[in-house]
Protein backbone atom coordinates (compact mmCIF):
# COMPACT_ATOMS: atom_id res chain seq x y z
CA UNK A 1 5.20 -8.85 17.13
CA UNK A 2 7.44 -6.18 18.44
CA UNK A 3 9.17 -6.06 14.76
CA UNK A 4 5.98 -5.83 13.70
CA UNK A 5 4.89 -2.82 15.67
CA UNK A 6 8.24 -1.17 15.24
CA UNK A 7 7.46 -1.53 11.06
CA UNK A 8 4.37 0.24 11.34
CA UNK A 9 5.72 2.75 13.68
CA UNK A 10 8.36 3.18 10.71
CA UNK A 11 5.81 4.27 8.34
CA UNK A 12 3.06 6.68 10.72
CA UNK A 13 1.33 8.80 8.48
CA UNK A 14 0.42 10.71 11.35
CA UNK A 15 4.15 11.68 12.05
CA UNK A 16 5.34 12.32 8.78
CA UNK A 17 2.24 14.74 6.95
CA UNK A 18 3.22 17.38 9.90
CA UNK A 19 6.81 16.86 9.83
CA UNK A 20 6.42 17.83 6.33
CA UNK A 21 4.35 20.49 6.36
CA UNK A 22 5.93 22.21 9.12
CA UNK A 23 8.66 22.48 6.77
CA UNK A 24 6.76 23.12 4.35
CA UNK A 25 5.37 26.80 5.89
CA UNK A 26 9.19 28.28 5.96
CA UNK A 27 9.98 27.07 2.52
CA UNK A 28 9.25 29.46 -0.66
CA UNK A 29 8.09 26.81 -2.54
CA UNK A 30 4.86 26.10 -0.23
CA UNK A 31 4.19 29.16 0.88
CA UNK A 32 0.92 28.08 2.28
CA UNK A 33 -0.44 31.52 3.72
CA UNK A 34 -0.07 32.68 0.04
CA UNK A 35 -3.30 30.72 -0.47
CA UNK A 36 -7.00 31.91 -0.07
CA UNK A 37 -8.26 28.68 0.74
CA UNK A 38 -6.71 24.95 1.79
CA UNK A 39 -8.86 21.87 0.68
CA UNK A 40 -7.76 18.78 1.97
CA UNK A 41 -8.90 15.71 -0.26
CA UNK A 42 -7.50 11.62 0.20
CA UNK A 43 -8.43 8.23 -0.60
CA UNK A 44 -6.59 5.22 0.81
CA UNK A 45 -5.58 3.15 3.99
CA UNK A 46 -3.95 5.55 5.34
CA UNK A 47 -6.17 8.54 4.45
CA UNK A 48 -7.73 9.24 7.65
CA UNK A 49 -4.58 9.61 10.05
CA UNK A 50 -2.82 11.53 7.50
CA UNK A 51 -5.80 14.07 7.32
CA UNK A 52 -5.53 14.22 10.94
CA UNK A 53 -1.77 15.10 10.87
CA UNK A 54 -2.76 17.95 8.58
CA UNK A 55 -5.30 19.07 10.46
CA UNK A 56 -3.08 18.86 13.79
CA UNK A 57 -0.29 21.04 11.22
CA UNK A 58 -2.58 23.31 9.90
CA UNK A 59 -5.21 23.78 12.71
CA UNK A 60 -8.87 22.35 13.08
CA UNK A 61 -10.97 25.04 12.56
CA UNK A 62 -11.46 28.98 12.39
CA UNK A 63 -10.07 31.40 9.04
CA UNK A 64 -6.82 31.25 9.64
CA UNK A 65 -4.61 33.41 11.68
CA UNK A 66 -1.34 34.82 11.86
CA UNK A 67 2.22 33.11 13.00
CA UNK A 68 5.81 34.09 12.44
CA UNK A 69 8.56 31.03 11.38
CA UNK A 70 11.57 30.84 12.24
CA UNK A 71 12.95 33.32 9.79
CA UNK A 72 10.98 36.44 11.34
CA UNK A 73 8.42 36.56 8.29
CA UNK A 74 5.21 36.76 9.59
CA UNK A 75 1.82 36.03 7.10
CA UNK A 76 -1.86 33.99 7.71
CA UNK A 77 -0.99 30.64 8.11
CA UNK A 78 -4.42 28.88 6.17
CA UNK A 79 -6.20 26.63 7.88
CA UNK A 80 -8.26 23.65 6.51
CA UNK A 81 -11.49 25.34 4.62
CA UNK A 82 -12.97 22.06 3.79
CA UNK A 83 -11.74 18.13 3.00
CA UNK A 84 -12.87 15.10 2.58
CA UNK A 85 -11.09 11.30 2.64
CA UNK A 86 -12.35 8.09 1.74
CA UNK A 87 -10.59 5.02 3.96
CA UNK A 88 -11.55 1.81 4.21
CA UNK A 89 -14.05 -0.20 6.39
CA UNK A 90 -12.21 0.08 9.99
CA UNK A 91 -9.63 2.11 9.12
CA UNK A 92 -11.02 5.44 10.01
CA UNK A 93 -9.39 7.96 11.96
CA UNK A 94 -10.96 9.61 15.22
CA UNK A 95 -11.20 13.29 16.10
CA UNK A 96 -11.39 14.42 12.66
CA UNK A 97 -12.79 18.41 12.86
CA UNK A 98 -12.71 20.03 9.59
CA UNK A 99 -11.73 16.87 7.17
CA UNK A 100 -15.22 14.73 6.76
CA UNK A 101 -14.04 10.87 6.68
CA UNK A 102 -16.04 8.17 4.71
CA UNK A 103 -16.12 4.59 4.73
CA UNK A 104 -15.64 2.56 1.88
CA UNK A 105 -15.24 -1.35 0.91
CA UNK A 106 -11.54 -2.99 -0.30
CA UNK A 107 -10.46 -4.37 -1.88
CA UNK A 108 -13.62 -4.93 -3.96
CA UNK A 109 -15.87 -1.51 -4.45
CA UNK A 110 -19.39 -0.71 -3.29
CA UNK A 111 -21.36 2.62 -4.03
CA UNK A 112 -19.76 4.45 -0.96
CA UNK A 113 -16.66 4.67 -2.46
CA UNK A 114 -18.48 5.58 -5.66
CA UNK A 115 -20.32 8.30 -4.00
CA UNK A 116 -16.61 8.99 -2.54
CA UNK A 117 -15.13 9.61 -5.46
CA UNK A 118 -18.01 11.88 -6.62
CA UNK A 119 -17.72 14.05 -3.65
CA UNK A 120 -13.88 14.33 -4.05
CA UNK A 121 -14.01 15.41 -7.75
CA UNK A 122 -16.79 17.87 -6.78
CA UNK A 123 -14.53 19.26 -4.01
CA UNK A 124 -11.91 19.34 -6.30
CA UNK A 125 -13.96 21.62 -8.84
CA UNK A 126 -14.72 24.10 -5.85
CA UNK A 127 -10.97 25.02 -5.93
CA UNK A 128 -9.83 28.47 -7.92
CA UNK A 129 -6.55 29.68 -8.92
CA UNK A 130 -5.92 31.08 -5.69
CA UNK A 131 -6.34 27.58 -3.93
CA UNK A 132 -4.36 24.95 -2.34
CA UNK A 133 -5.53 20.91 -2.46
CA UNK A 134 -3.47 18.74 -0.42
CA UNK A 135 -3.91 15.49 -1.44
CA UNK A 136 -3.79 12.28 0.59
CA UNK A 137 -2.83 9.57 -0.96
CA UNK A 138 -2.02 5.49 0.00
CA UNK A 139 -2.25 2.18 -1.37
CA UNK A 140 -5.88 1.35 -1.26
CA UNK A 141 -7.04 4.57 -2.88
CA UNK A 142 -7.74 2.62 -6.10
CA UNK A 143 -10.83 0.60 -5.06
CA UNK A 144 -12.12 3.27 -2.48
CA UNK A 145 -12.72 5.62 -5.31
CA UNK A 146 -13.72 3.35 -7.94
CA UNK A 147 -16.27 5.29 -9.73
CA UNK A 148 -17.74 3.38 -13.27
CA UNK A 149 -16.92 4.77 -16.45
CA UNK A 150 -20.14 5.65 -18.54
CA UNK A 151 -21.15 3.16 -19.90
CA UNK A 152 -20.28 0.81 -16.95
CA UNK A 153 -21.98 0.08 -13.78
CA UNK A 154 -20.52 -0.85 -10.50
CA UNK A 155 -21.32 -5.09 -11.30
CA UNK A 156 -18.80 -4.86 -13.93
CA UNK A 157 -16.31 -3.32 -11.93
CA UNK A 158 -16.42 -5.71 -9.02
CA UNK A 159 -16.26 -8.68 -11.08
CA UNK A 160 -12.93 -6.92 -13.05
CA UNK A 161 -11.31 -6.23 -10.04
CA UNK A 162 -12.17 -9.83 -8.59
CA UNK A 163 -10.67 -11.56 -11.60
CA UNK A 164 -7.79 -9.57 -11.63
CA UNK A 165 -6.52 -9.95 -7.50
CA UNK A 166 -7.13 -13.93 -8.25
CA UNK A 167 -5.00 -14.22 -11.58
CA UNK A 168 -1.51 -13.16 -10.09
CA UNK A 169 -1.29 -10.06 -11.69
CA UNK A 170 0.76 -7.05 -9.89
CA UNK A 171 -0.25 -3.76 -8.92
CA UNK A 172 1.26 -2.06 -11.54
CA UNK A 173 -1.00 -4.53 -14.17
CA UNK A 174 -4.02 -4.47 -11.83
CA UNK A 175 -4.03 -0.80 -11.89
CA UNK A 176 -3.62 -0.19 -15.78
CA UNK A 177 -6.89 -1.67 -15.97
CA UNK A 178 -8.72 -0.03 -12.92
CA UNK A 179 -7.61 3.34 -14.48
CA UNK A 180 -9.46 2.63 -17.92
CA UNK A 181 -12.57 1.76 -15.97
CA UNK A 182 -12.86 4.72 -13.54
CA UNK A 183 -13.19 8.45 -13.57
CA UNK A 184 -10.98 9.60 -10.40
CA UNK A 185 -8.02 7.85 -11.00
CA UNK A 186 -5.23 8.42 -13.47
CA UNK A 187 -4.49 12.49 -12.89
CA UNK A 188 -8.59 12.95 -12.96
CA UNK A 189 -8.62 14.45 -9.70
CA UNK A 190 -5.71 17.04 -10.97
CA UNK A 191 -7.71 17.76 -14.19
CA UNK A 192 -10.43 18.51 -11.84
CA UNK A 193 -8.58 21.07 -9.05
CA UNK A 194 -7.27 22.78 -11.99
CA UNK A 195 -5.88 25.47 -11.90
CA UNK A 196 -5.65 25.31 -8.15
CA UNK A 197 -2.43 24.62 -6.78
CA UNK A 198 -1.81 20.79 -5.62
CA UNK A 199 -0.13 19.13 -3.03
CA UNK A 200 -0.16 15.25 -2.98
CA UNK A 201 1.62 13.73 -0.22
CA UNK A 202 1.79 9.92 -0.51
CA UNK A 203 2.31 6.67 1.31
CA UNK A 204 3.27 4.47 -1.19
CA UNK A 205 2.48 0.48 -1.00
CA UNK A 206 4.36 -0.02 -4.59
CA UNK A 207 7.99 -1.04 -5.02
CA UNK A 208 9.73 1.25 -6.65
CA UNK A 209 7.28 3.76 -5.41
CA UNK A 210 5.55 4.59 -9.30
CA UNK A 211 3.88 7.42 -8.38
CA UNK A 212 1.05 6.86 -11.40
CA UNK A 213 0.79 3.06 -9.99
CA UNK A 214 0.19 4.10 -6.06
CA UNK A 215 -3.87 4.33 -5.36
CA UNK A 216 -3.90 4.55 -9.36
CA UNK A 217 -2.29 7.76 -9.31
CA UNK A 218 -5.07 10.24 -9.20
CA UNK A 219 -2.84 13.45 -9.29
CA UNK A 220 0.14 11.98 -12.03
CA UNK A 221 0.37 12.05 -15.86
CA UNK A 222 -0.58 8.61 -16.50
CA UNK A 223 1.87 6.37 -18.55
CA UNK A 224 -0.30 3.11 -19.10
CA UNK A 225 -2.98 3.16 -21.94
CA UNK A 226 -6.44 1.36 -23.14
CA UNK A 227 -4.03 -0.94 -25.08
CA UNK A 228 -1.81 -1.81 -21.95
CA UNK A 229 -5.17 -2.53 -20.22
CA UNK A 230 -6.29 -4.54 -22.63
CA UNK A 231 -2.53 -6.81 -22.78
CA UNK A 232 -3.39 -7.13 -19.22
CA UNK A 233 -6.51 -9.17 -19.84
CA UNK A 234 -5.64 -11.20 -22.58
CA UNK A 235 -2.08 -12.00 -20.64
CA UNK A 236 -4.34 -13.44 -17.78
CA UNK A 237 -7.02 -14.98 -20.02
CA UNK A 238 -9.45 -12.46 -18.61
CA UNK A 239 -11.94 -12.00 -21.15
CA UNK A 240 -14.67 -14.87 -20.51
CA UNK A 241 -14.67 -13.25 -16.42
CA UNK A 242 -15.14 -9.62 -17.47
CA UNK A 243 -18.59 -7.87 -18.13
CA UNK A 244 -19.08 -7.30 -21.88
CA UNK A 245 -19.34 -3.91 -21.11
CA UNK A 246 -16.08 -3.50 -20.05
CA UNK A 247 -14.09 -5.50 -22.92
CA UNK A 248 -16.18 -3.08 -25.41
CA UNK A 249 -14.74 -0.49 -23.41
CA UNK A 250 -11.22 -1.37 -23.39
CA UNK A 251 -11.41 -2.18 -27.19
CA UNK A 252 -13.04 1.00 -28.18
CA UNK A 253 -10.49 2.65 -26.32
CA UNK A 254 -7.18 0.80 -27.74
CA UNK A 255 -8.92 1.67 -30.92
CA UNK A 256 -8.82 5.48 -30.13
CA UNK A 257 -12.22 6.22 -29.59
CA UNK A 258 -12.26 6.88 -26.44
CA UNK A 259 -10.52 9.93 -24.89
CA UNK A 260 -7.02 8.36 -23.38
CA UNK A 261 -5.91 9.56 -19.49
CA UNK A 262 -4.31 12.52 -18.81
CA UNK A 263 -0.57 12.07 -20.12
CA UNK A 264 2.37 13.46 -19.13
CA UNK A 265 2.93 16.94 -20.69
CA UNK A 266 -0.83 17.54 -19.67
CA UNK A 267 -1.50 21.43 -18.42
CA UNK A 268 -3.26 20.17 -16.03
CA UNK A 269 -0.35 19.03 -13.97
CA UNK A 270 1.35 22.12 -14.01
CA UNK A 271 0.53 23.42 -10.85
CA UNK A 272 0.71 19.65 -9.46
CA UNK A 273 3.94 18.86 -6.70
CA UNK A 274 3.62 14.67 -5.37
CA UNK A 275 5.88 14.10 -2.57
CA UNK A 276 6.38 10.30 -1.06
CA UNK A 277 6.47 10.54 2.50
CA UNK A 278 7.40 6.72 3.30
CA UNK A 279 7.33 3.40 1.41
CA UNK A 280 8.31 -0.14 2.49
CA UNK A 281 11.74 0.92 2.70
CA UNK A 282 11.29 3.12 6.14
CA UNK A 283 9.41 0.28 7.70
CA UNK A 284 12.29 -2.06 6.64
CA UNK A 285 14.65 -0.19 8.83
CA UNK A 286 12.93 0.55 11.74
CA UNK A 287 11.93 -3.46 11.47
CA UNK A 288 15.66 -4.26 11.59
CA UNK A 289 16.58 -1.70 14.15
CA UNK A 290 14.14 -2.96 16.53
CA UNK A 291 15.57 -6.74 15.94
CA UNK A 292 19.44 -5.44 16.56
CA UNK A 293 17.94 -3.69 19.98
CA UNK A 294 16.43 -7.60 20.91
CA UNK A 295 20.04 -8.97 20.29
CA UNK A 296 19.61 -10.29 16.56
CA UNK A 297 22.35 -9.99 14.37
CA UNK A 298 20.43 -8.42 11.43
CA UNK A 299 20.66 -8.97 7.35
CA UNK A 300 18.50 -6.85 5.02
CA UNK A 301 17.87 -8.07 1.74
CA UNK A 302 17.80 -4.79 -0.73
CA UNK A 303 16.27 -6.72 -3.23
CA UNK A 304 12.28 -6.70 -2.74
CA UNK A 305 10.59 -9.93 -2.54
CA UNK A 306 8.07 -10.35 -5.33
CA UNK A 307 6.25 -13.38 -7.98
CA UNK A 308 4.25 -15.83 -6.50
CA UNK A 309 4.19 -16.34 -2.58
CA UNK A 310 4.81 -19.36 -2.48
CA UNK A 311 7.97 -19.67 -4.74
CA UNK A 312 9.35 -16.55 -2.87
CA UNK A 313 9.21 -18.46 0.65
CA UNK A 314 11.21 -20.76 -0.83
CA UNK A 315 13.89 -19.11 -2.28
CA UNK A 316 13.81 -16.84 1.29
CA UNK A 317 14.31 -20.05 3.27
CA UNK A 318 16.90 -20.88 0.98
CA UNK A 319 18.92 -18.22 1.87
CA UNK A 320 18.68 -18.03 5.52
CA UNK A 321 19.81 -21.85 5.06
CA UNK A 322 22.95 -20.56 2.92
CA UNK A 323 23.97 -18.30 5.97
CA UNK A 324 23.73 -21.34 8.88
CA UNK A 325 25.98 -23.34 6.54
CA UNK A 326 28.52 -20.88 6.40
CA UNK A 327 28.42 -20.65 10.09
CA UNK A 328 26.54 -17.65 10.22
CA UNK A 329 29.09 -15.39 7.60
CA UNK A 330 27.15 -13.71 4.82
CA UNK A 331 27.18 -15.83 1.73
CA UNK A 332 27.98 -15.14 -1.56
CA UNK A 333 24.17 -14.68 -2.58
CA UNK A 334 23.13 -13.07 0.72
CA UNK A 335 26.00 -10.50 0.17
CA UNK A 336 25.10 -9.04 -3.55
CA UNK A 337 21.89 -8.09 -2.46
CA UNK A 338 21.76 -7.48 1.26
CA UNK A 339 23.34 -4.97 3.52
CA UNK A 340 24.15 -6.47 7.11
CA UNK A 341 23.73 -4.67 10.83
CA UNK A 342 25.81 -5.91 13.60
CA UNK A 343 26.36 -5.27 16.82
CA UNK A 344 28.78 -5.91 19.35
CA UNK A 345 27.90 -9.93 20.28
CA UNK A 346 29.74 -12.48 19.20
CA UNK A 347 29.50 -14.59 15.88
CA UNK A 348 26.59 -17.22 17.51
CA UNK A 349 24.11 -14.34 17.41
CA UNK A 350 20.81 -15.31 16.22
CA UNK A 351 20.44 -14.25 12.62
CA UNK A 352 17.21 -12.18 11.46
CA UNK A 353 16.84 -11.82 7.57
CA UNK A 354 14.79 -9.27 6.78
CA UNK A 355 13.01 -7.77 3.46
CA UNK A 356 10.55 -5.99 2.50
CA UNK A 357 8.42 -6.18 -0.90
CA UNK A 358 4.74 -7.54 -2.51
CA UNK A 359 4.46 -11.19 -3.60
CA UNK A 360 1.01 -12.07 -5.13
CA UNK A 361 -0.94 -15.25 -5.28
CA UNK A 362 -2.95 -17.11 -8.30
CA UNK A 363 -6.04 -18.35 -6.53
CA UNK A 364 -6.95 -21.43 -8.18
CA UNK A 365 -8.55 -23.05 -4.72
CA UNK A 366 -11.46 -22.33 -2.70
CA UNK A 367 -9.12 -20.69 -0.18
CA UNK A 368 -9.23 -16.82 0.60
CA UNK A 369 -5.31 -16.47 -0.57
CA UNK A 370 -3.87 -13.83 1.29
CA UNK A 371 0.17 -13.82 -0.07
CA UNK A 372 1.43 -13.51 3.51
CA UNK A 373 -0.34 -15.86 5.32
CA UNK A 374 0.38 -18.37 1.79
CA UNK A 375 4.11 -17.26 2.09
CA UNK A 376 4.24 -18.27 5.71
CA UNK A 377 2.75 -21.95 4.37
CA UNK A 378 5.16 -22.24 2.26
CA UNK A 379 7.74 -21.15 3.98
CA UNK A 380 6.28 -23.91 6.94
CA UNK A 381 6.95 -26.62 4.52
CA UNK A 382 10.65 -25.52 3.78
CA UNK A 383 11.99 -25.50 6.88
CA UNK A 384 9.93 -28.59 8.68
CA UNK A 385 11.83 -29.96 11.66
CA UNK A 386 14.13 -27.27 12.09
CA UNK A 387 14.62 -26.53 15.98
CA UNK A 388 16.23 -23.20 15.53
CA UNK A 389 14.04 -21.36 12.70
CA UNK A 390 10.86 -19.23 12.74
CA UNK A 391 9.58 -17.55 9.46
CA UNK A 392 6.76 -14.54 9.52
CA UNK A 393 5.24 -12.55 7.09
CA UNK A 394 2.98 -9.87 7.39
CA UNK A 395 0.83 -6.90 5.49
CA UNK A 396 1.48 -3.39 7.24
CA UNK A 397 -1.53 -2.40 7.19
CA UNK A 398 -3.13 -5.42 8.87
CA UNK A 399 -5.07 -6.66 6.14
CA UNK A 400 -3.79 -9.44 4.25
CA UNK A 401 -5.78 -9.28 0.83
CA UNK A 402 -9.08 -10.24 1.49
CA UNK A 403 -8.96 -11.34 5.19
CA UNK A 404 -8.82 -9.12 8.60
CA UNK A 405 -5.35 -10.44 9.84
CA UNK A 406 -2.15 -8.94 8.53
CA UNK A 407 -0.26 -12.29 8.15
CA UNK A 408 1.04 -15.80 10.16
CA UNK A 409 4.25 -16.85 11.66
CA UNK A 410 5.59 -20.36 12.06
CA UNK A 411 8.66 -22.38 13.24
CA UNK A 412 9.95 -26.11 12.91
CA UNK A 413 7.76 -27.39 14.37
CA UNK A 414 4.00 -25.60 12.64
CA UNK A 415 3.64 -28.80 10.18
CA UNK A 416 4.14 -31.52 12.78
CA UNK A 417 1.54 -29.35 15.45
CA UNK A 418 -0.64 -29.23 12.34
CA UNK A 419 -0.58 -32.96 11.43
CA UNK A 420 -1.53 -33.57 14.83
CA UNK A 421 -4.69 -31.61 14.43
CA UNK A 422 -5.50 -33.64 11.52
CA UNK A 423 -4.49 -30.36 9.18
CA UNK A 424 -2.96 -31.24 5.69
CA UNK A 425 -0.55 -28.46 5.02
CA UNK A 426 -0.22 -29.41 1.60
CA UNK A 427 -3.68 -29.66 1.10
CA UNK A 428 -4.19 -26.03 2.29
CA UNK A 429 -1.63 -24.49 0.67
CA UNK A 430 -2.91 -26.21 -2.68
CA UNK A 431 -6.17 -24.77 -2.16
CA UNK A 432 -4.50 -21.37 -1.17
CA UNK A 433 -6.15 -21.99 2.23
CA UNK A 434 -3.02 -20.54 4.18
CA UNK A 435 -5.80 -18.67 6.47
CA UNK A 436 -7.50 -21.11 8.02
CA UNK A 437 -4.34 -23.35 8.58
CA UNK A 438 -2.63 -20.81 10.61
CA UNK A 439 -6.51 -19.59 12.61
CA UNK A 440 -6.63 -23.61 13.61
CA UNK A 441 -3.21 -23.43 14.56
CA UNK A 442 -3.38 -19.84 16.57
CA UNK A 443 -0.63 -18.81 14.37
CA UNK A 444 -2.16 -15.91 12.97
CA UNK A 445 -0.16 -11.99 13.28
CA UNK A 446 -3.60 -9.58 14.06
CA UNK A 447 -2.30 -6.21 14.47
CA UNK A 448 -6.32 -4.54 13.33
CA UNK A 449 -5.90 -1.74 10.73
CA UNK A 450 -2.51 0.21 11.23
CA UNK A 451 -3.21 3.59 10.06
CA UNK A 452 -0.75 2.96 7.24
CA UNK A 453 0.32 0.79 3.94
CA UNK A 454 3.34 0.51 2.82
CA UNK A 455 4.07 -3.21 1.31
CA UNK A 456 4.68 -6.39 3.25
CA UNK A 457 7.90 -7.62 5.67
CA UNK A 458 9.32 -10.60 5.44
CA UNK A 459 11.31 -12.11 7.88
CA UNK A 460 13.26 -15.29 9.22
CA UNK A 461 15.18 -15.46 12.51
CA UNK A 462 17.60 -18.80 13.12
CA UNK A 463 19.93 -18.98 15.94
């Protein structure tokens, strides 16, 4: 739990929008008193305490007033003339002033975030040459402002977005599609502030940190197309779950008859600046600075872990086993993709392995899924009757897919407590029922929402 903490201290959104902008009103480049007016617009997890860092940067209310940086130029540092962010249920930020705050439903979409994503494209619109819009923008952003393409109602996107989060397709694959079925996503929100100035500062919860892939990219040129939507349902056999509606949609648009998303080379994105802030990586490191403070001798594994949950927990396990056989040296494997931290104890050091990434799962049982909690199964399984080994997993921003926990830990000994509760383990990992294995159990990692989203850590300590 304290690694846990220390990860989503890592990646506070409420820290790092004001360390930013601070910089940002001494540099040329965001000049923001050269701006009549400052809209603030986000969608996403982290939305609402990365509006409230902007309003605690810019100020809460009033037209502005004059300061001097630290280079003796003095001008009217704008304050916020009007915002609005969409979060999801519970993840709200208090003592919002100027920036109004909605609640919406995630993963799956209601009419709030509908109505959201109205509001923010009208706000948007309200912006003139003269303006800046700061955009807000984290993982969750997609399905907060999911609003239907004509021709589609909100039915047909729920049951899309349900088949897709159950077939084991990625972000990256989920979001091609969500982006031919919506009207805020894919640079939509840029077309719609233009030709205001933009400013999207993002958490990102996507390895790699694709900017048109995080929350669907509503301010970037996007690179996927009807026809790469379309690949995406017939590579997961999609087509008998999705609404007719939406198939006629995506074929009609792969056949060019219906206007593509904003590409790159788009006017519209020529005022447009998208900065990440954080991404799985800075909760990584804070993760593994916290474990070499509690006396763990740590190893980082660069490469993310991704593919199915279960499969990764065992090739995880598998390493941490390589390292106790070799006496605690870095192997061969661990070495090509890790980096190591030590400190000054000796050689018998516990040993925390540590990664960061997104695995997904194929729900094929009557379980919730949830890849962290299923990960942590897995991972139960592989190291059974070991008396020196705990495994945890766990969503930084304390929701674990569909459930309100943000993942499970477990040792050598989960399976055999579990068997004495009459639990199957098998059973519930078959059934992708990883949830209420580790709720019976008590095994559960509840942090409530974080105020951030940056990926899942992965971790196993032995020693």
């Amino acid at each position: 739990m304290e690694l846990a903490r220390a990860a989503i201290s890592g990646a506070d959104p409420e820290r790092l929008v004001p360390e930013f902008l601070g910089n940002a009103t001494i540099s040329k480049d965001y000049d923001l008193s050269s701006h009549k007016r400052i809209f603030v617009l986000g969608a996403g997890k982290a939305a609402g305490y990365m509006a409230r860092g902007a309003e605690n940067a810019l100020g809460n209310a009033g037209p502005g007033r004059e300061v001097t940086d630290r280079l003796g130029n003095t001008g009217l540092w704008m304050q916020v003339t009007d915002g609005l962010v969409v979060v999801k249920d519970g993840y709200g930020a208090p003592g919002l002033v100027r920036v109004r705050q909605v609640e919406a439903s995630h993963p799956l979409p209601d009419e709030r975030g509908a109505a959201a994503a109205r509001g923010l494209l009208e706000l948007a619109g309200r912006a003139g040459e003269d303006d800046l819009v700061i955009c807000l923008i984290s993982g969750g952003g997609s399905a907060l402002t999911a609003l239907p393409a004509p021709g589609l109602t909100l039915v047909d996107l729920r049951l899309s977005v349900d088949a897709l989060l159950k077939c084991g397709a990625d972000i990256g694959e989920v979001n091609a599609v969500r982006k031919h079925l919506t009207m805020a996503a894919a640079g939509r929100l840029a077309a719609a502030a233009f030709p205001a100035a933009i400013l999207t500062l993002i958490i990102s919860d996507v390895i790699g940190d694709d900017l048109d892939v995080i929350a669907s990219g509503p301010t970037v040129p996007d690179k996927s197309t009807f026809a790469d939507a379309l690949a995406v349902v017939e590579r997961y056999s999609l087509k008998e779950k999705f609404a007719p509606a939406v198939l006629a949609r995506l074929e009609a648009g792969a056949r060019g008859e219906i206007e593509e998303t904003p590409k790159p080379g788009d006017p519209v994105f020529a005022r447009v600046e998208n900065h990440v802030l954080c991404s799985n990586r800075d909760a990584l490191d804070a993760a593994a600075e916290m474990a070499v403070k509690r006396g763990l001798r740590v190893i980082k594994i660069e490469e993310p872990v991704t593919g199915e949950a279960r499969d990764a927990a065992r090739r995880f396990v598998a390493i941490a086993s390589e390292m106790v056989e070799a006496s605690a040296d870095v192997t061969p494997t661990a070495q090509k993709n890790s980096s190591v931290g030590r400190n000054s104890a000796a050689e018998n050091q516990p040993i925390c392995l540590l990664a960061g990434g997104e695995t997904t799962v194929t729900v094929k049982g009557e379980g919730k899924g949830g890849r962290a909690q299923e990960f942590t199964l897995a991972a139960a399984l592989a190291i059974e009757g070991r008396r020196d080994t705990l495994v945890f997993a766990f969503g930084t921003d304390g929701s674990d897919c569909t459930t309100d926990v943000a993942g499970a830990m477990a040792d050598g000994f989960t399976v055999a407590r579990a068997r004495e509760l009459r639990l199957d383990p098998e059973r519930h990992l078959e059934q992708n029922d990883a949830h209420a294995f580790f709720r019976e159990l008590g095994d559960l990692i509840v942090t409530g929402p974080t105020g951030t989203n940056v990926n899942d850590l992965y971790g196993v300590i032995v020693g």
